[in-house]
N, C-alpha and C. Protein backbone atom coordinates (compact mmCIF):
# COMPACT_ATOMS: atom_id res chain seq x y z
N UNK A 1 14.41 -11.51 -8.54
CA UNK A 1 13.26 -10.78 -8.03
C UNK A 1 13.38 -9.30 -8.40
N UNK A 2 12.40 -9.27 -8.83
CA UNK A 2 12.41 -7.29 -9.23
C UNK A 2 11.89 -6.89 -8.06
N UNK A 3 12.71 -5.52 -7.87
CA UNK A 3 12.18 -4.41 -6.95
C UNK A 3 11.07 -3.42 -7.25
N UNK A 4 9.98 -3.05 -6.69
CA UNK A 4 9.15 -2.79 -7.14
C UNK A 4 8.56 -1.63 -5.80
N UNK A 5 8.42 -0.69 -6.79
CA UNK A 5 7.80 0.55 -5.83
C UNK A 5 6.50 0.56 -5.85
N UNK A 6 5.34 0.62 -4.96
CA UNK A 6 3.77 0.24 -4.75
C UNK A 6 3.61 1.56 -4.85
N UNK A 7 2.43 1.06 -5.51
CA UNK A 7 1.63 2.21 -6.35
C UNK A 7 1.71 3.46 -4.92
N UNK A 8 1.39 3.49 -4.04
CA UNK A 8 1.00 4.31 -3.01
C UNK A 8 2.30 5.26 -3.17
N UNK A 9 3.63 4.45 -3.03
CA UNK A 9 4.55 5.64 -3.33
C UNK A 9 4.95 6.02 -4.63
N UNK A 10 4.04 5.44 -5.76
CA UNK A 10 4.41 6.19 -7.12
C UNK A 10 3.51 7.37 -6.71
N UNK A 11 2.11 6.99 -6.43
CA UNK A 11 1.13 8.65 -6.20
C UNK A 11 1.72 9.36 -5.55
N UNK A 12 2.07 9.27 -4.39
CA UNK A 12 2.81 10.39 -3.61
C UNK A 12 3.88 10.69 -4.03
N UNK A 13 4.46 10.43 -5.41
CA UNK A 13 5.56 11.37 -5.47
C UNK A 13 4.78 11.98 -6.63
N UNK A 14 4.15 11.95 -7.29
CA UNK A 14 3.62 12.47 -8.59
C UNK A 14 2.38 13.44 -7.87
N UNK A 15 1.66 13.46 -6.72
CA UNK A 15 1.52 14.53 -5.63
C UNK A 15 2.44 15.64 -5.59
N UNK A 16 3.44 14.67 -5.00
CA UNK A 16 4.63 15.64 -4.70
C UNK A 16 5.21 16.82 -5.59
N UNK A 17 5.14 16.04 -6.56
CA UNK A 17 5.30 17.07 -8.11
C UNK A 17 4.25 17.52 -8.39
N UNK A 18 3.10 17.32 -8.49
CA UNK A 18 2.31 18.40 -8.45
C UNK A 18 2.07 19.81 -7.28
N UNK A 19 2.61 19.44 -6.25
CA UNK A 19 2.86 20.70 -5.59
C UNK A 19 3.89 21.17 -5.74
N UNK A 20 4.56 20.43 -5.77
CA UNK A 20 5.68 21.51 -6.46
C UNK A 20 5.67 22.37 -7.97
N UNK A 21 4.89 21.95 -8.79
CA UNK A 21 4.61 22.53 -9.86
C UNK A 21 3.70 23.91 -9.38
N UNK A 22 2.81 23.64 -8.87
CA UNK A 22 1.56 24.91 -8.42
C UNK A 22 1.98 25.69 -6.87
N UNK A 23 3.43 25.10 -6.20
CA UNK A 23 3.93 25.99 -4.91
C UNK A 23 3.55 27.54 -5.20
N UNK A 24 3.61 28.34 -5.99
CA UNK A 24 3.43 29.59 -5.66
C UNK A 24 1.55 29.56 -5.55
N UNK A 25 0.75 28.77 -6.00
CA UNK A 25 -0.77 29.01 -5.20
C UNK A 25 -0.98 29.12 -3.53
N UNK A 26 -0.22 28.71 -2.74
CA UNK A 26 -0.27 28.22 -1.40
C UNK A 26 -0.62 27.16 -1.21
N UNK A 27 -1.37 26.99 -0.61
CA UNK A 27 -2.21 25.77 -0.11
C UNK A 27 -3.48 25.11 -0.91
N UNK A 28 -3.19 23.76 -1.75
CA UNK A 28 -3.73 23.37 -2.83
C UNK A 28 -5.10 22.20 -1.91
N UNK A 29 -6.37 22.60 -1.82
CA UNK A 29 -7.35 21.85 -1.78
C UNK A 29 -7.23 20.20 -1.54
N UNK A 30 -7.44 19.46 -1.30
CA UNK A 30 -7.22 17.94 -1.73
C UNK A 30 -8.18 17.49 -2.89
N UNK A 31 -9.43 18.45 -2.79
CA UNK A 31 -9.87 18.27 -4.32
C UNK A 31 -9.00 18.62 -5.37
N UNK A 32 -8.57 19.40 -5.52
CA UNK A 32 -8.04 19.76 -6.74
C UNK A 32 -6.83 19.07 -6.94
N UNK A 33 -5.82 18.50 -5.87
CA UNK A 33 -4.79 17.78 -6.67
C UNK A 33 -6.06 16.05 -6.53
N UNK A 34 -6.63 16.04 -6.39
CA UNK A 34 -7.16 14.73 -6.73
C UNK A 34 -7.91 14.56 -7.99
N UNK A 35 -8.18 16.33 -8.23
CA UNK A 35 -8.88 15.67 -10.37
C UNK A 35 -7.74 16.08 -10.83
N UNK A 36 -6.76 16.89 -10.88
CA UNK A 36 -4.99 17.13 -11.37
C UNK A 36 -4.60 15.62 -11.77
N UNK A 37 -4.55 14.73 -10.60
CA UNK A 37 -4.24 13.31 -10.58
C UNK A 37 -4.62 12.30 -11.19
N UNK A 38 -5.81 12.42 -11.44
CA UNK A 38 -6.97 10.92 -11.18
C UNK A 38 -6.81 10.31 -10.25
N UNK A 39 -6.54 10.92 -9.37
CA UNK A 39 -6.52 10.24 -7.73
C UNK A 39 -7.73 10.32 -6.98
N UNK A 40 -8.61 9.52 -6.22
CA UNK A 40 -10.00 9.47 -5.59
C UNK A 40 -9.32 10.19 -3.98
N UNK A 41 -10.03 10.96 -4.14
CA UNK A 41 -10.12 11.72 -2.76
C UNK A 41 -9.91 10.85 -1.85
N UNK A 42 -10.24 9.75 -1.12
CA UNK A 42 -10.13 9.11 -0.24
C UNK A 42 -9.06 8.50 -0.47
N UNK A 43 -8.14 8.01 -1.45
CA UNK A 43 -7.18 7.12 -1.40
C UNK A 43 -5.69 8.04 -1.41
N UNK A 44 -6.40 9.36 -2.02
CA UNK A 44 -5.13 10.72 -1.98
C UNK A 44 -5.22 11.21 -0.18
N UNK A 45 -6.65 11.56 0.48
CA UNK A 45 -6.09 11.66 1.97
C UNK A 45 -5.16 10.67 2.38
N UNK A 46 -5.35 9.15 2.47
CA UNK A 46 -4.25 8.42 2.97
C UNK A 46 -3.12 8.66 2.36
N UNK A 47 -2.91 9.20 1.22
CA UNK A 47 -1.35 9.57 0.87
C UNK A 47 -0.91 10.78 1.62
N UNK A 48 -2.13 11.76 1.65
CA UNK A 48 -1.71 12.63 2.11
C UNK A 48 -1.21 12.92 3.65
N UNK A 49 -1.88 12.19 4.15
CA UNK A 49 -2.06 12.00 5.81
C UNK A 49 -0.18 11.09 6.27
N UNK A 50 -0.18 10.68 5.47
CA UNK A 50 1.17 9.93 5.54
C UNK A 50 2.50 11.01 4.86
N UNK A 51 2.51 11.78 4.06
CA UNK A 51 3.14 12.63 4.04
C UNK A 51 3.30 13.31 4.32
N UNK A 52 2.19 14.09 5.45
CA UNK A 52 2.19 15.18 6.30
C UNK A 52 3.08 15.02 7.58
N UNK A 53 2.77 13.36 7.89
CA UNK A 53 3.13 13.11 9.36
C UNK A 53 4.40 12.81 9.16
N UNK A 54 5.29 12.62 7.79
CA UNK A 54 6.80 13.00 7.25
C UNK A 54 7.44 14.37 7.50
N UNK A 55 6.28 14.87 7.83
CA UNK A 55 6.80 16.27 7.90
C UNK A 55 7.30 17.19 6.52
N UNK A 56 7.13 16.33 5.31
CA UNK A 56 7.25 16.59 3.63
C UNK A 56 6.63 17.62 3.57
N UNK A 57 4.88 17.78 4.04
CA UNK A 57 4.11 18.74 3.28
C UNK A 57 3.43 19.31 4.61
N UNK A 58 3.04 20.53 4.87
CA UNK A 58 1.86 21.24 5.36
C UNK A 58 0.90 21.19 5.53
N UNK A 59 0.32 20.79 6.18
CA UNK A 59 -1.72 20.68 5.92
C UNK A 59 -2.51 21.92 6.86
N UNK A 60 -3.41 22.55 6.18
CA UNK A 60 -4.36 23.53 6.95
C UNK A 60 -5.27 23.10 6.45
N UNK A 61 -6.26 22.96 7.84
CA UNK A 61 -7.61 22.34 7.74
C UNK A 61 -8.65 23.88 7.55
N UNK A 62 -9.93 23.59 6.95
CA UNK A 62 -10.93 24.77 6.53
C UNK A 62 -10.97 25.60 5.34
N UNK A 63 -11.16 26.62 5.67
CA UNK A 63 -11.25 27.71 4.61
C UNK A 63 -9.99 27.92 4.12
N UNK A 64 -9.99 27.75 2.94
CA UNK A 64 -8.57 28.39 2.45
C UNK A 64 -7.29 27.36 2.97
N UNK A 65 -7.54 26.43 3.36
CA UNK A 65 -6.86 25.50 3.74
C UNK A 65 -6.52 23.87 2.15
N UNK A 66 -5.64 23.36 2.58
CA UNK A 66 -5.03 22.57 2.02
C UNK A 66 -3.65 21.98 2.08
N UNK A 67 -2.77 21.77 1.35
CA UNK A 67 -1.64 21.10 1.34
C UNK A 67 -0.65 22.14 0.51
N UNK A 68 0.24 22.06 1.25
CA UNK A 68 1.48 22.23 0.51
C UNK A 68 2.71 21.98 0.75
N UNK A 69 4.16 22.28 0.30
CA UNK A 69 5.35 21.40 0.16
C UNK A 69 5.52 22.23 1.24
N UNK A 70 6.40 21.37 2.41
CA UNK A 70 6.52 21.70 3.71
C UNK A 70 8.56 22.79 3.39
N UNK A 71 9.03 22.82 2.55
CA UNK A 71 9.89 23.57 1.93
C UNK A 71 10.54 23.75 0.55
N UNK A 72 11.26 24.31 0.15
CA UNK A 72 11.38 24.76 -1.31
C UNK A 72 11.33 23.29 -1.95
N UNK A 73 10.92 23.27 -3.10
CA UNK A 73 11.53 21.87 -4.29
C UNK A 73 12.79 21.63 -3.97
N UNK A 74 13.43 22.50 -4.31
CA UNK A 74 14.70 22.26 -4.58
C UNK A 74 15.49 21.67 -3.16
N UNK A 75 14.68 21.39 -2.13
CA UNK A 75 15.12 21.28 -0.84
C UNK A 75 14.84 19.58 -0.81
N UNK A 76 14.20 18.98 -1.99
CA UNK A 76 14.10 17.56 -1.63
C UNK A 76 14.42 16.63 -2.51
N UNK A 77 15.26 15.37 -1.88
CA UNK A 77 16.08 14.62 -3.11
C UNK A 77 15.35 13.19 -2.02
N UNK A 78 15.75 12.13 -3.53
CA UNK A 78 15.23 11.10 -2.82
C UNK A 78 16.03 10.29 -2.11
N UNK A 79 14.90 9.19 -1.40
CA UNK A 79 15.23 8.18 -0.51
C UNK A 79 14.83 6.69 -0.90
N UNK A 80 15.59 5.51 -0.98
CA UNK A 80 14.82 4.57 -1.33
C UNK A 80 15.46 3.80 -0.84
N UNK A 81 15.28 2.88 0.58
CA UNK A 81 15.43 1.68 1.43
C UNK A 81 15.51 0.23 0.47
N UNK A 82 16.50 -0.14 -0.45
CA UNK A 82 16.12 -1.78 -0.76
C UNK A 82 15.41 -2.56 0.14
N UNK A 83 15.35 -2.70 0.88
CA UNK A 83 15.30 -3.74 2.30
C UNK A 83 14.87 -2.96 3.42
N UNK A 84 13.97 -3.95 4.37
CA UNK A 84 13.67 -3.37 5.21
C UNK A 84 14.70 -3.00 6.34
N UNK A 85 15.84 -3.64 6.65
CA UNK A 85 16.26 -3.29 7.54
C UNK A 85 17.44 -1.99 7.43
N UNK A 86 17.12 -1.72 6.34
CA UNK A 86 18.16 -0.16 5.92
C UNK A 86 17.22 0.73 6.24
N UNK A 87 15.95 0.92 6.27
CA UNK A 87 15.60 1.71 6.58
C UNK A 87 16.02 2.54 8.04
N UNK A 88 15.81 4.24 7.88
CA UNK A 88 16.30 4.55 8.71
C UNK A 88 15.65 3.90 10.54
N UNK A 89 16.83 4.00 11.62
CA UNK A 89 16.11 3.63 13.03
C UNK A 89 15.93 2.55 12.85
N UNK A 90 16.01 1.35 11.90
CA UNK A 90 15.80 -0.14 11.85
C UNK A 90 17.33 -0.84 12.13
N UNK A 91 17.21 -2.04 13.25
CA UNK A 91 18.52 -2.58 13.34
C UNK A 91 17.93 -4.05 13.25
N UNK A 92 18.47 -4.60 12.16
CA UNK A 92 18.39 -6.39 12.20
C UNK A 92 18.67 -7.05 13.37
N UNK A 93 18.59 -8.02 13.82
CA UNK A 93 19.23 -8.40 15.42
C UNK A 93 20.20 -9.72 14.32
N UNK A 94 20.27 -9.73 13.27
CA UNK A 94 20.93 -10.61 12.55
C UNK A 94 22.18 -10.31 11.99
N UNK A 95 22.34 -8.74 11.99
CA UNK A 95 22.80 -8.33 11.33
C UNK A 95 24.40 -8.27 11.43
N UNK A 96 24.94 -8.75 11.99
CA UNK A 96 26.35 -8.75 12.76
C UNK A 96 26.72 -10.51 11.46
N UNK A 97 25.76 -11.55 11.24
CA UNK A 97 25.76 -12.85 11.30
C UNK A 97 24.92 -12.76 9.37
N UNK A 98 24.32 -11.28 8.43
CA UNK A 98 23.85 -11.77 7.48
C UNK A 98 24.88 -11.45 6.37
N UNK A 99 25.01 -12.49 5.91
CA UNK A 99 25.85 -12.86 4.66
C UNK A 99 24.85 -11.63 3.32
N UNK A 100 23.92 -11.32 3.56
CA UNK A 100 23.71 -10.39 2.52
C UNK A 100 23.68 -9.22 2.81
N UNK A 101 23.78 -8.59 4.05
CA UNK A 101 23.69 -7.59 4.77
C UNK A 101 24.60 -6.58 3.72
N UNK A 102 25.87 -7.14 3.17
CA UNK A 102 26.86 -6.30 2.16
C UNK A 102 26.56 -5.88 0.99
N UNK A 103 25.45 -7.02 0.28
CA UNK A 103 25.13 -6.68 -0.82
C UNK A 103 24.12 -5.81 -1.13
N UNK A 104 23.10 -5.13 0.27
CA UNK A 104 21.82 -4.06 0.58
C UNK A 104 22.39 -3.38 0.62
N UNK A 105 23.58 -3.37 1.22
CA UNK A 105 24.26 -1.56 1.78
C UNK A 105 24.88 -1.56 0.45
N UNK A 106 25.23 -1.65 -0.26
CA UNK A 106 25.84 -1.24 -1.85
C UNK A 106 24.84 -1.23 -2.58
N UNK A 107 23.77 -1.88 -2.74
CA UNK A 107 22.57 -1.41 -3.07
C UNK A 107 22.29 -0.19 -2.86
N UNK A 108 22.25 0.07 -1.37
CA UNK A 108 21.38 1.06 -0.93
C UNK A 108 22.51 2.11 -1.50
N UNK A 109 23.78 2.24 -1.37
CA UNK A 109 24.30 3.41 -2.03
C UNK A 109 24.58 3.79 -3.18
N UNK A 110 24.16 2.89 -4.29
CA UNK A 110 23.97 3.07 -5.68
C UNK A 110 22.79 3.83 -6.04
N UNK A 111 21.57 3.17 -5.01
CA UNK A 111 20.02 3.88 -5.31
C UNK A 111 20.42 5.43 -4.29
N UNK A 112 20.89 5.80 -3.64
CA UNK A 112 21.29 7.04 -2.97
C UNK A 112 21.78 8.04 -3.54
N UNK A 113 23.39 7.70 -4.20
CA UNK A 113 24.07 7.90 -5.50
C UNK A 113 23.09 8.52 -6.53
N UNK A 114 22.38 7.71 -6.92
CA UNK A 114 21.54 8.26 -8.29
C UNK A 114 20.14 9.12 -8.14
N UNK A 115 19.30 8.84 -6.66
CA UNK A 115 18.39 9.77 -6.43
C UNK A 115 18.90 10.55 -5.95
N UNK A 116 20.41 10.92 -5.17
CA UNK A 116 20.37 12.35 -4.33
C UNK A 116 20.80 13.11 -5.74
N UNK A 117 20.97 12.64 -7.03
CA UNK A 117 21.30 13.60 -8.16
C UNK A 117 19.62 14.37 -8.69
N UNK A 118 18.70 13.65 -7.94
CA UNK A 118 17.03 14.56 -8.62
C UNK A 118 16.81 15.27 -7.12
N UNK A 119 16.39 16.62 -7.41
CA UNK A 119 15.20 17.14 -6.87
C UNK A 119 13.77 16.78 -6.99
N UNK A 120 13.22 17.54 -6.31
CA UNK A 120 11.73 17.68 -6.62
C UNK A 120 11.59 18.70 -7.17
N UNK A 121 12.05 19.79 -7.43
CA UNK A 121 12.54 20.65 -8.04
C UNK A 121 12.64 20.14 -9.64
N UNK A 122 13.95 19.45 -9.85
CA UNK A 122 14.15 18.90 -11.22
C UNK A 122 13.02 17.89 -11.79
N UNK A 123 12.58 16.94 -10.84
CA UNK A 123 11.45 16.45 -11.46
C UNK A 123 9.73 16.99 -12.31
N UNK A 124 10.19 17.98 -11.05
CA UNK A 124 9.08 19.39 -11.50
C UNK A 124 8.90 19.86 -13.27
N UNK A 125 10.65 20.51 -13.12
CA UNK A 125 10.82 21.18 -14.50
C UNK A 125 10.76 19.78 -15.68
N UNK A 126 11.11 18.60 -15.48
CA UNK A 126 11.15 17.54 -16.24
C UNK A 126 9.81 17.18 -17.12
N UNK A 127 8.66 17.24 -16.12
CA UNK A 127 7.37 16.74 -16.63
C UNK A 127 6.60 17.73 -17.23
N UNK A 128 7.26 19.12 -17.28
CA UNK A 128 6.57 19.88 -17.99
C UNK A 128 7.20 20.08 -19.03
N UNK A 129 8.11 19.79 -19.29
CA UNK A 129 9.01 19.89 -20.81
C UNK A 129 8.21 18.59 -21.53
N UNK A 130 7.77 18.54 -23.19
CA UNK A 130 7.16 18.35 -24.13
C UNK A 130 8.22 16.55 -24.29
């Protein structure tokens, strides 16, 4: 079985890099990272609305209002749960009794291992190099 990241969290990180690319504007519209994107306004609020309540990004509603990275680039490395029950605050009630329980947690620290080596920061400078 392949592991497979849903589209919802490929956009929100390619969001993500786009504010981090334009952080010194302030607070970026949701129009404007949605034609940046080709992302439809309505399907970028639900990304957005879910990354805010991460506490990831900033939101100001109105005038002069928009989104932005809730701290520096360089302040964010990734996270990626194989399995649901690694996720953080999740406890299996099986988990004392699963024979694969060993092979997620070495999972999970290989995929840890290799994303806590990117920023958002480095991904930033990455996609603008040719």
């Amino acid at each position: 079985r392949t592991m497979m990241i849903s589209s919802k969290g490929r956009y929100a990180l390619r969001v993500m890099i786009d504010l981090a690319e334009h952080a010194e504007e302030g607070y970026i519209p949701l129009q404007t990272i949605a034609a940046r994107q080709g992302i439809s306004e309505k399907y970028l609020e639900s990304i957005l609305a879910v990354l805010s309540k991460a506490k990831l990004l900033d939101a100001v509603r109105g005038k002069g209002g928009g989104y932005r990275l809730a701290r520096p680039a360089a302040g964010y490395t990734g996270t990626l749960a194989p399995v649901t029950c690694l996720e953080r605050g999740q406890q299996c009630e099986n988990a004392k009794n699963c024979r694969t329980l060993p092979l997620w947690q070495g999972l999970d620290r290989t995929i840890a291992d290799y994303l806590g080596r990117y920023t958002l920061a480095d991904l930033a400078r990455m996609e603008k190099e040719p």
